[in-house]
N, C-alpha and C. Protein backbone atom coordinates (compact mmCIF):
# COMPACT_ATOMS: atom_id res chain seq x y z
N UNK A 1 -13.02 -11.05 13.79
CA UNK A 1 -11.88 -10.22 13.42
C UNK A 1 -11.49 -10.54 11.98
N UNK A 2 -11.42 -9.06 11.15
CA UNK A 2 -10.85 -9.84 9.73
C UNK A 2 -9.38 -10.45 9.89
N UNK A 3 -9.38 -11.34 8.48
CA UNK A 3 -8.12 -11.83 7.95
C UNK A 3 -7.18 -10.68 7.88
N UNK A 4 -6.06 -10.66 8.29
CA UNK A 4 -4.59 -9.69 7.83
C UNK A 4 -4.76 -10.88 6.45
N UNK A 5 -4.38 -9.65 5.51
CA UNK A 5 -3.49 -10.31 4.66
C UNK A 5 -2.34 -9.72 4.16
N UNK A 6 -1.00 -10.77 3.63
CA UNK A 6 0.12 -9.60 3.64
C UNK A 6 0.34 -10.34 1.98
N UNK A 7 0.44 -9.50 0.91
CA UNK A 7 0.42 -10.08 0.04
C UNK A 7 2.05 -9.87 -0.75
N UNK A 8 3.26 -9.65 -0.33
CA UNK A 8 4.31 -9.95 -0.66
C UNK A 8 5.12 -10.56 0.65
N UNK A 9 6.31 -10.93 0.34
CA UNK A 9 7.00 -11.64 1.13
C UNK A 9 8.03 -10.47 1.10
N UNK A 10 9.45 -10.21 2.13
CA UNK A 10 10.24 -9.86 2.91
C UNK A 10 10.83 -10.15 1.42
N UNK A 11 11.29 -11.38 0.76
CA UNK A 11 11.63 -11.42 -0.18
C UNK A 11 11.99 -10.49 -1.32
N UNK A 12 10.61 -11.36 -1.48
CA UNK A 12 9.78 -10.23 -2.61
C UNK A 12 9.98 -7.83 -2.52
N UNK A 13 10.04 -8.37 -1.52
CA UNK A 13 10.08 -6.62 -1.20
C UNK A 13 11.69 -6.18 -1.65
N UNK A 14 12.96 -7.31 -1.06
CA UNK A 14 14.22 -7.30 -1.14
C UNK A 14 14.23 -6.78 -2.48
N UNK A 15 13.81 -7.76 -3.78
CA UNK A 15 13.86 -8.19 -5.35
C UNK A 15 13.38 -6.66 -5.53
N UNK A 16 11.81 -6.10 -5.16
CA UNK A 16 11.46 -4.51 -5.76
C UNK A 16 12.38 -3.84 -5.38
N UNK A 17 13.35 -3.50 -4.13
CA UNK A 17 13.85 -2.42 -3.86
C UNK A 17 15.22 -2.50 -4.60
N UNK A 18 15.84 -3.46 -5.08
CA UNK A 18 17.01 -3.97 -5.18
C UNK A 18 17.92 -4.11 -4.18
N UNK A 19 17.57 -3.95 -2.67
CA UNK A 19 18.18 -3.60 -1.35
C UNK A 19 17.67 -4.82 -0.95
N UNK A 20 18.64 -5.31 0.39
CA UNK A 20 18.00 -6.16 1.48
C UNK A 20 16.52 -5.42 1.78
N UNK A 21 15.82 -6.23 2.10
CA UNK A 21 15.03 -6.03 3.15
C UNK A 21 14.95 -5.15 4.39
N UNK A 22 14.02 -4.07 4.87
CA UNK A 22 14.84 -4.03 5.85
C UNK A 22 13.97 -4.78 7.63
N UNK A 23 15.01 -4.70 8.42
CA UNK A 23 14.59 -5.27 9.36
C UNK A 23 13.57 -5.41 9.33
N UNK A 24 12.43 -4.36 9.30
CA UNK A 24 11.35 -4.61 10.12
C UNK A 24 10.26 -5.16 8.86
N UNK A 25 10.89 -6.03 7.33
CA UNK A 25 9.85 -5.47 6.39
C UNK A 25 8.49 -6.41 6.83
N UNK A 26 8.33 -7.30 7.31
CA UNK A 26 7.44 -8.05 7.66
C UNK A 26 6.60 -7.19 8.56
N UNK A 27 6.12 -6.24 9.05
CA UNK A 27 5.77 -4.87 9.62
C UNK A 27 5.25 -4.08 8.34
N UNK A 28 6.56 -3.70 7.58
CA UNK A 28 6.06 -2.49 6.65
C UNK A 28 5.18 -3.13 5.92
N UNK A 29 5.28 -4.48 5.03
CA UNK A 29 4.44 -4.92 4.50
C UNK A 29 3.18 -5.21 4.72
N UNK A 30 3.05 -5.85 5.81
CA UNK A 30 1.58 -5.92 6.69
C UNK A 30 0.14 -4.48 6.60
N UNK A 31 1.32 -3.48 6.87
CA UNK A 31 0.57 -2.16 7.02
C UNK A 31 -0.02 -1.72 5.54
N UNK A 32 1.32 -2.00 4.82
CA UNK A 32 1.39 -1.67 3.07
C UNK A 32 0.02 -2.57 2.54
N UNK A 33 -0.02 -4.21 2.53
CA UNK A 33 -0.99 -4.90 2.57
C UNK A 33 -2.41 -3.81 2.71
N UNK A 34 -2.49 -3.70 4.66
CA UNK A 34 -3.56 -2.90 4.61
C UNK A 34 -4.21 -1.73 3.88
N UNK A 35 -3.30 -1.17 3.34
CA UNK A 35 -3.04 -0.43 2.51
C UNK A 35 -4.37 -0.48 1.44
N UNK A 36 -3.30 -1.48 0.92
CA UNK A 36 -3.73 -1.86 -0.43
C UNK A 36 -5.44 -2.33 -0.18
N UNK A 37 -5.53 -2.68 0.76
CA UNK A 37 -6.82 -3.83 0.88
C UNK A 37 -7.88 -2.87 1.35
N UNK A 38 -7.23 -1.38 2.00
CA UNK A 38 -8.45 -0.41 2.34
C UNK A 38 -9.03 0.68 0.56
N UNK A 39 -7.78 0.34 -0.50
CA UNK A 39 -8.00 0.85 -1.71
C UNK A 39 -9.00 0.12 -2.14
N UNK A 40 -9.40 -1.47 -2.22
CA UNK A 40 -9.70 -2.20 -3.27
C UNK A 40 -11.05 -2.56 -2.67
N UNK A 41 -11.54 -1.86 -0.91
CA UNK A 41 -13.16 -2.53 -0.71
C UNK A 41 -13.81 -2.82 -1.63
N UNK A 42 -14.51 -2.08 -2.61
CA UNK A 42 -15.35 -2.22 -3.91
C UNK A 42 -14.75 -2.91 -5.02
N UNK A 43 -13.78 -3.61 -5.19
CA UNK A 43 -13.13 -4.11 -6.45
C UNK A 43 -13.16 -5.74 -5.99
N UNK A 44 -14.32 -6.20 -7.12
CA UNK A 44 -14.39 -7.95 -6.84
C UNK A 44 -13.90 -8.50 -8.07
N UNK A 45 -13.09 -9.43 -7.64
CA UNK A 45 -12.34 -10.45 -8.08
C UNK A 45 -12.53 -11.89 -8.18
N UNK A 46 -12.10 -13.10 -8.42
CA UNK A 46 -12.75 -14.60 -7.60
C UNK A 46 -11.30 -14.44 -7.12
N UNK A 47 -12.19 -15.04 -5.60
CA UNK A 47 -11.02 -15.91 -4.95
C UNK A 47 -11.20 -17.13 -4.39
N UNK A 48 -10.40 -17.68 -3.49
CA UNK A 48 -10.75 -18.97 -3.25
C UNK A 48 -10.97 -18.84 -1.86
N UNK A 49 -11.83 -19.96 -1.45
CA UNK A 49 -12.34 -20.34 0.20
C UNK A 49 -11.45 -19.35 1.36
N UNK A 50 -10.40 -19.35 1.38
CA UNK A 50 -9.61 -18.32 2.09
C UNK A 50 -9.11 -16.69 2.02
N UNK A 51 -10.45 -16.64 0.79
CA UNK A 51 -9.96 -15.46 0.29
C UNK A 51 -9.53 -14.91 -0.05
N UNK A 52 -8.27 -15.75 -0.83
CA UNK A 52 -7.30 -15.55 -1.43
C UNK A 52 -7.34 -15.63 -3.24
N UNK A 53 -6.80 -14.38 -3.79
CA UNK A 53 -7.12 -14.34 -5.15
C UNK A 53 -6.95 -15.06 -6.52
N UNK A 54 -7.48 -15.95 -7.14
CA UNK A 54 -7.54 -16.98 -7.76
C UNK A 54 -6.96 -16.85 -8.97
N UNK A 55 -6.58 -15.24 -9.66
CA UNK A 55 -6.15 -15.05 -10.82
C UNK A 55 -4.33 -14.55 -10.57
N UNK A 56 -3.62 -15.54 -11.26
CA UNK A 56 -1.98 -15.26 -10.98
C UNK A 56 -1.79 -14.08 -11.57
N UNK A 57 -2.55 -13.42 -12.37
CA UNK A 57 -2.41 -11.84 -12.78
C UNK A 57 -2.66 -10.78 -11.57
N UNK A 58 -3.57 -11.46 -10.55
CA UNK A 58 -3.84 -10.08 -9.61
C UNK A 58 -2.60 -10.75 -8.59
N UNK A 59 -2.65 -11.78 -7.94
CA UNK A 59 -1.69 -12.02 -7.50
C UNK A 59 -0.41 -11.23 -7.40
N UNK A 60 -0.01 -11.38 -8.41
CA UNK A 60 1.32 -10.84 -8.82
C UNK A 60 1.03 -8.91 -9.08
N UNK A 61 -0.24 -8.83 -9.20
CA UNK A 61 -0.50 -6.77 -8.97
C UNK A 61 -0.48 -6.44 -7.54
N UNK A 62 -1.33 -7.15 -7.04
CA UNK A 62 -1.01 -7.03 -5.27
C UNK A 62 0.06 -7.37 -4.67
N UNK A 63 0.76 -7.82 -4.94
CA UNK A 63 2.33 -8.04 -4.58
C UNK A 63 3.15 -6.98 -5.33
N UNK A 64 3.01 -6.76 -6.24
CA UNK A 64 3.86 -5.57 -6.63
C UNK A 64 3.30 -4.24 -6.40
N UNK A 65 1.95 -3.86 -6.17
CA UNK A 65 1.32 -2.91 -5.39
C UNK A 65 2.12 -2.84 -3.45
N UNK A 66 2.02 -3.62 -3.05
CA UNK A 66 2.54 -3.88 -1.58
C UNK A 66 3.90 -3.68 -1.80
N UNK A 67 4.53 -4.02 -2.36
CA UNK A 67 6.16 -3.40 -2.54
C UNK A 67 6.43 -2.16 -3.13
N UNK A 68 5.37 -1.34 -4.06
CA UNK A 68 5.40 -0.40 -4.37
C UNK A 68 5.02 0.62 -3.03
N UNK A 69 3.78 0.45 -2.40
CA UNK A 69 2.95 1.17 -0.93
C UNK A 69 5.21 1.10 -0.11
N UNK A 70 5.04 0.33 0.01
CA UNK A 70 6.51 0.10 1.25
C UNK A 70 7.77 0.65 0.39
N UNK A 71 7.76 0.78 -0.74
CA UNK A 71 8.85 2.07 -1.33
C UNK A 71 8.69 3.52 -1.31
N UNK A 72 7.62 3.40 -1.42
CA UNK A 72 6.88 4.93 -1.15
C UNK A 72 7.35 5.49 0.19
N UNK A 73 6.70 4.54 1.08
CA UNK A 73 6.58 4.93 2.49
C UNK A 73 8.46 5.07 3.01
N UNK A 74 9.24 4.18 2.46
CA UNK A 74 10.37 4.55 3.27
C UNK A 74 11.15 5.72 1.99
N UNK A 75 10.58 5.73 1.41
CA UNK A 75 11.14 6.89 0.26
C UNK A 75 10.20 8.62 0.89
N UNK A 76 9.22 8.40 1.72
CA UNK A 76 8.77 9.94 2.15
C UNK A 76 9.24 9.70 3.93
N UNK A 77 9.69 8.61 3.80
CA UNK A 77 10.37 8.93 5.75
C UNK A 77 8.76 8.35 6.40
N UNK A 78 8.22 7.59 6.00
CA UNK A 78 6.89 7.31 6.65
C UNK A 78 6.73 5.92 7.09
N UNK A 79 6.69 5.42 8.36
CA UNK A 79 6.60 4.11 8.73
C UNK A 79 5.64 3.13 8.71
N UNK A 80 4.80 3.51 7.68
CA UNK A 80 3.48 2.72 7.65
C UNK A 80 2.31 3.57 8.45
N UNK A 81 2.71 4.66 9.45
CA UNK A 81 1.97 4.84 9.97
C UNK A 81 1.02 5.96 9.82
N UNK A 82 1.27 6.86 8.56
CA UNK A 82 0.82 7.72 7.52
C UNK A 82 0.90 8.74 8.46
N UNK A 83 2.04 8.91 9.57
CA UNK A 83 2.21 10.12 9.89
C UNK A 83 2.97 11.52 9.24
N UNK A 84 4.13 10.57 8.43
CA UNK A 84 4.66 11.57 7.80
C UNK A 84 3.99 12.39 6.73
N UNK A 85 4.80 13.29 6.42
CA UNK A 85 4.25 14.30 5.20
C UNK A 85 3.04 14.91 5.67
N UNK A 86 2.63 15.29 6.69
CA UNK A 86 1.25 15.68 6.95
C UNK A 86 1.54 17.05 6.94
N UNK A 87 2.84 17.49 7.37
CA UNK A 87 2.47 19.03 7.41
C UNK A 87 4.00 19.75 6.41
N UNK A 88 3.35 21.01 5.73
CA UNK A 88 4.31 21.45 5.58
C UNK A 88 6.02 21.88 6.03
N UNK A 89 6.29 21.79 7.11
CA UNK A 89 7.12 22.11 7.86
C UNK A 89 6.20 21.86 9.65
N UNK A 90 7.78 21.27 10.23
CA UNK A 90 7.61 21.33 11.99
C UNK A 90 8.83 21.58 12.67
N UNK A 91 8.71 22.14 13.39
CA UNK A 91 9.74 22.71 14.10
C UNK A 91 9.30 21.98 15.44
N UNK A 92 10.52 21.70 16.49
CA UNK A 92 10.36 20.98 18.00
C UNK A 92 10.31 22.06 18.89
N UNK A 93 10.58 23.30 19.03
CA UNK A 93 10.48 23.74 20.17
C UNK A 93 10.80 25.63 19.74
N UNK A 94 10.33 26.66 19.65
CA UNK A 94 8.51 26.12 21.10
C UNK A 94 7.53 25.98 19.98
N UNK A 95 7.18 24.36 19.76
CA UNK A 95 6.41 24.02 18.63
C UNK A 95 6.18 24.95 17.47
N UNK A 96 6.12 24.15 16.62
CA UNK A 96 5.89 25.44 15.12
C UNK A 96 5.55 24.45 14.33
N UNK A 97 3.91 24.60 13.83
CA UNK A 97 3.29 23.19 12.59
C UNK A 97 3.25 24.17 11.45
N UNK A 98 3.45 24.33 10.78
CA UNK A 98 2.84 24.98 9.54
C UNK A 98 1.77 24.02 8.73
N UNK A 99 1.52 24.74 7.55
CA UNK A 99 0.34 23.89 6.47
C UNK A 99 0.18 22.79 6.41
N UNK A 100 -0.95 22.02 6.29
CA UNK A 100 -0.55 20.90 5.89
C UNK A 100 -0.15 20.57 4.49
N UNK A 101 0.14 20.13 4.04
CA UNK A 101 0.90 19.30 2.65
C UNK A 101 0.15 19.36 2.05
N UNK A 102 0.14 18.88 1.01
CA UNK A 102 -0.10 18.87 -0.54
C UNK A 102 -0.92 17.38 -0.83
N UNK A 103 -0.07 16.61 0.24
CA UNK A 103 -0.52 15.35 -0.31
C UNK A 103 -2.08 14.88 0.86
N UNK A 104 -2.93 14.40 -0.14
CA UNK A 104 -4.12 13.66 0.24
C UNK A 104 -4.64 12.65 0.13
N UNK A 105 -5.25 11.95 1.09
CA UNK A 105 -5.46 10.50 0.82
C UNK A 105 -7.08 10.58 -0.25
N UNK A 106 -6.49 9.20 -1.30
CA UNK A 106 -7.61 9.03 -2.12
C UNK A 106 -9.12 9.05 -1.78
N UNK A 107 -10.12 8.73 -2.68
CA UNK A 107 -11.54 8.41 -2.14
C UNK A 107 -11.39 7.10 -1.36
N UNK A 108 -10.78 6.09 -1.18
CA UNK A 108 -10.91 5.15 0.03
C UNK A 108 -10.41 5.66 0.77
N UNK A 109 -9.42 6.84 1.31
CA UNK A 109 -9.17 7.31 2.70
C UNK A 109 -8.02 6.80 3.23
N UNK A 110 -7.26 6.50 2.17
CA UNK A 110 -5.84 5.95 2.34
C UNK A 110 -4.82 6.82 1.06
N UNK A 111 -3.79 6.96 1.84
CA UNK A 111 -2.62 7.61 0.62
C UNK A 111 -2.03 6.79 -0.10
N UNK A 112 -2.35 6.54 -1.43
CA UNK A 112 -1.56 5.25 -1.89
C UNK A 112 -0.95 5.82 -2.71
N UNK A 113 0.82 4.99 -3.02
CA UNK A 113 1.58 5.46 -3.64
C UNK A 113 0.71 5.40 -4.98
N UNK A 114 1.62 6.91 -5.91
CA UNK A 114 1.20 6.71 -7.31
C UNK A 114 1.74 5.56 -7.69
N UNK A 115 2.89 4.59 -7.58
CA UNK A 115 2.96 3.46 -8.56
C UNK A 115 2.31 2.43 -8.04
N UNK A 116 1.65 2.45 -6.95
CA UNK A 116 0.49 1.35 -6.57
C UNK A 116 -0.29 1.45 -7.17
N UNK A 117 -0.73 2.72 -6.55
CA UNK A 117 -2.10 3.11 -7.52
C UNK A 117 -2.12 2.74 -9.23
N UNK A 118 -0.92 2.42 -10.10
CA UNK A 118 -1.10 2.65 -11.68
C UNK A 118 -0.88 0.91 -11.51
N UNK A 119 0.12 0.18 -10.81
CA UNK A 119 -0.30 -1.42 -10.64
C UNK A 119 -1.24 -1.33 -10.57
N UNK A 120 -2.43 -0.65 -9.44
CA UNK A 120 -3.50 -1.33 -9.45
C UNK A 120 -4.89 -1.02 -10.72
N UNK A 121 -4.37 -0.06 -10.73
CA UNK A 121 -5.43 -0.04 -12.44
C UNK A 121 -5.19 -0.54 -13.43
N UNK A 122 -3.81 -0.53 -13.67
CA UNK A 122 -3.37 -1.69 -14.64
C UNK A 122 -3.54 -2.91 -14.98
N UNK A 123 -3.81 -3.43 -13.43
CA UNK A 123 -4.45 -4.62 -13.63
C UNK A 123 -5.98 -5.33 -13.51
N UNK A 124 -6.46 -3.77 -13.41
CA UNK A 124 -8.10 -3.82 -13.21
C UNK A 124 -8.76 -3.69 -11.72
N UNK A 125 -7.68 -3.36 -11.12
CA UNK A 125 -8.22 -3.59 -9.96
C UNK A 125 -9.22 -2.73 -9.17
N UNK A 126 -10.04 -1.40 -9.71
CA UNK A 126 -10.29 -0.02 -9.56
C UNK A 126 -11.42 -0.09 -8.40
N UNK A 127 -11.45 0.29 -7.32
CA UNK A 127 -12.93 0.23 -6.84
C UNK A 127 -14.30 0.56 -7.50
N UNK A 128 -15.07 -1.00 -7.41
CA UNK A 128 -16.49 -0.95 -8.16
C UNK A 128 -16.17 -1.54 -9.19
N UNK A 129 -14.95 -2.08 -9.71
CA UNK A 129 -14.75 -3.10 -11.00
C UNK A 129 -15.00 -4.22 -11.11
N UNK A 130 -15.52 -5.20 -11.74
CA UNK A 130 -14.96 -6.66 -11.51
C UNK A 130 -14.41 -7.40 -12.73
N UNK A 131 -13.59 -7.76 -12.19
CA UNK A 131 -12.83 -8.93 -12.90
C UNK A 131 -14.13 -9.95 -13.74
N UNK A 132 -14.27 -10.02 -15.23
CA UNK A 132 -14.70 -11.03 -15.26
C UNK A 132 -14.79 -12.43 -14.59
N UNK A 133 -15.73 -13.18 -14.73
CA UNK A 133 -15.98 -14.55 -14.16
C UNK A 133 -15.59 -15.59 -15.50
């Protein structure tokens, strides 16, 4: 089974939003994490024995990427679970879906916020890049 990794803290999420935390952020982050970690398959980095990233520059992009993914998500009404925004309009009864949306998930197959997404190029992180050695 892979490693979860959650690469900001409850904290840390508090400090990006300027808000508490909310209840569940140890949840949103986790998912946000996954997030991030289904963007970056192709993007090698060094890390250390645990897999964990060895440069305090990416460090600190993946943590502010993961707080960016979890602003996004409670800023479109979406719980991590990339249900929201899927369709243009829904109505409850007697069902009514219209279009789907506008919005599409990238070439890794995940919707990542635009300010994740510009952390993560910013700091090199692009799928198929690598970080010098």
């Amino acid at each position: 089974m892979p490693v979860r990794r959650v690469y900001a803290t409850p904290e840390q999420l508090a400090t990006w939003l300027g808000t508490p935390a909310p209840a569940d952020a140890e949840r949103l982050l986790a998912r946000a994490a996954e997030d991030i970690d289904s963007a970056l398959l192709t993007a090698l980095y060094r890390v250390d024995a645990d897999g964990d990233p060895l440069d305090p520059g990416i460090v600190a992009a993946l943590a502010d990427a993961t707080c960016a993914q979890v602003e996004w998500q409670l800023a479109t009404g979406d719980d991590g679970t990339g249900a929201a925004g899927q369709w243009d309009s829904v109505s409850i009864g007697p069902v009514s879906l219209s279009g789907r949306s506008g919005r599409s998930a990238g070439s890794s197959g995940v919707e990542l916020a635009p300010r994740a997404d510009r952390i993560l190029r910013r700091a090199g992180l692009e799928p198929g890049y690598v970080i010098a050695w």
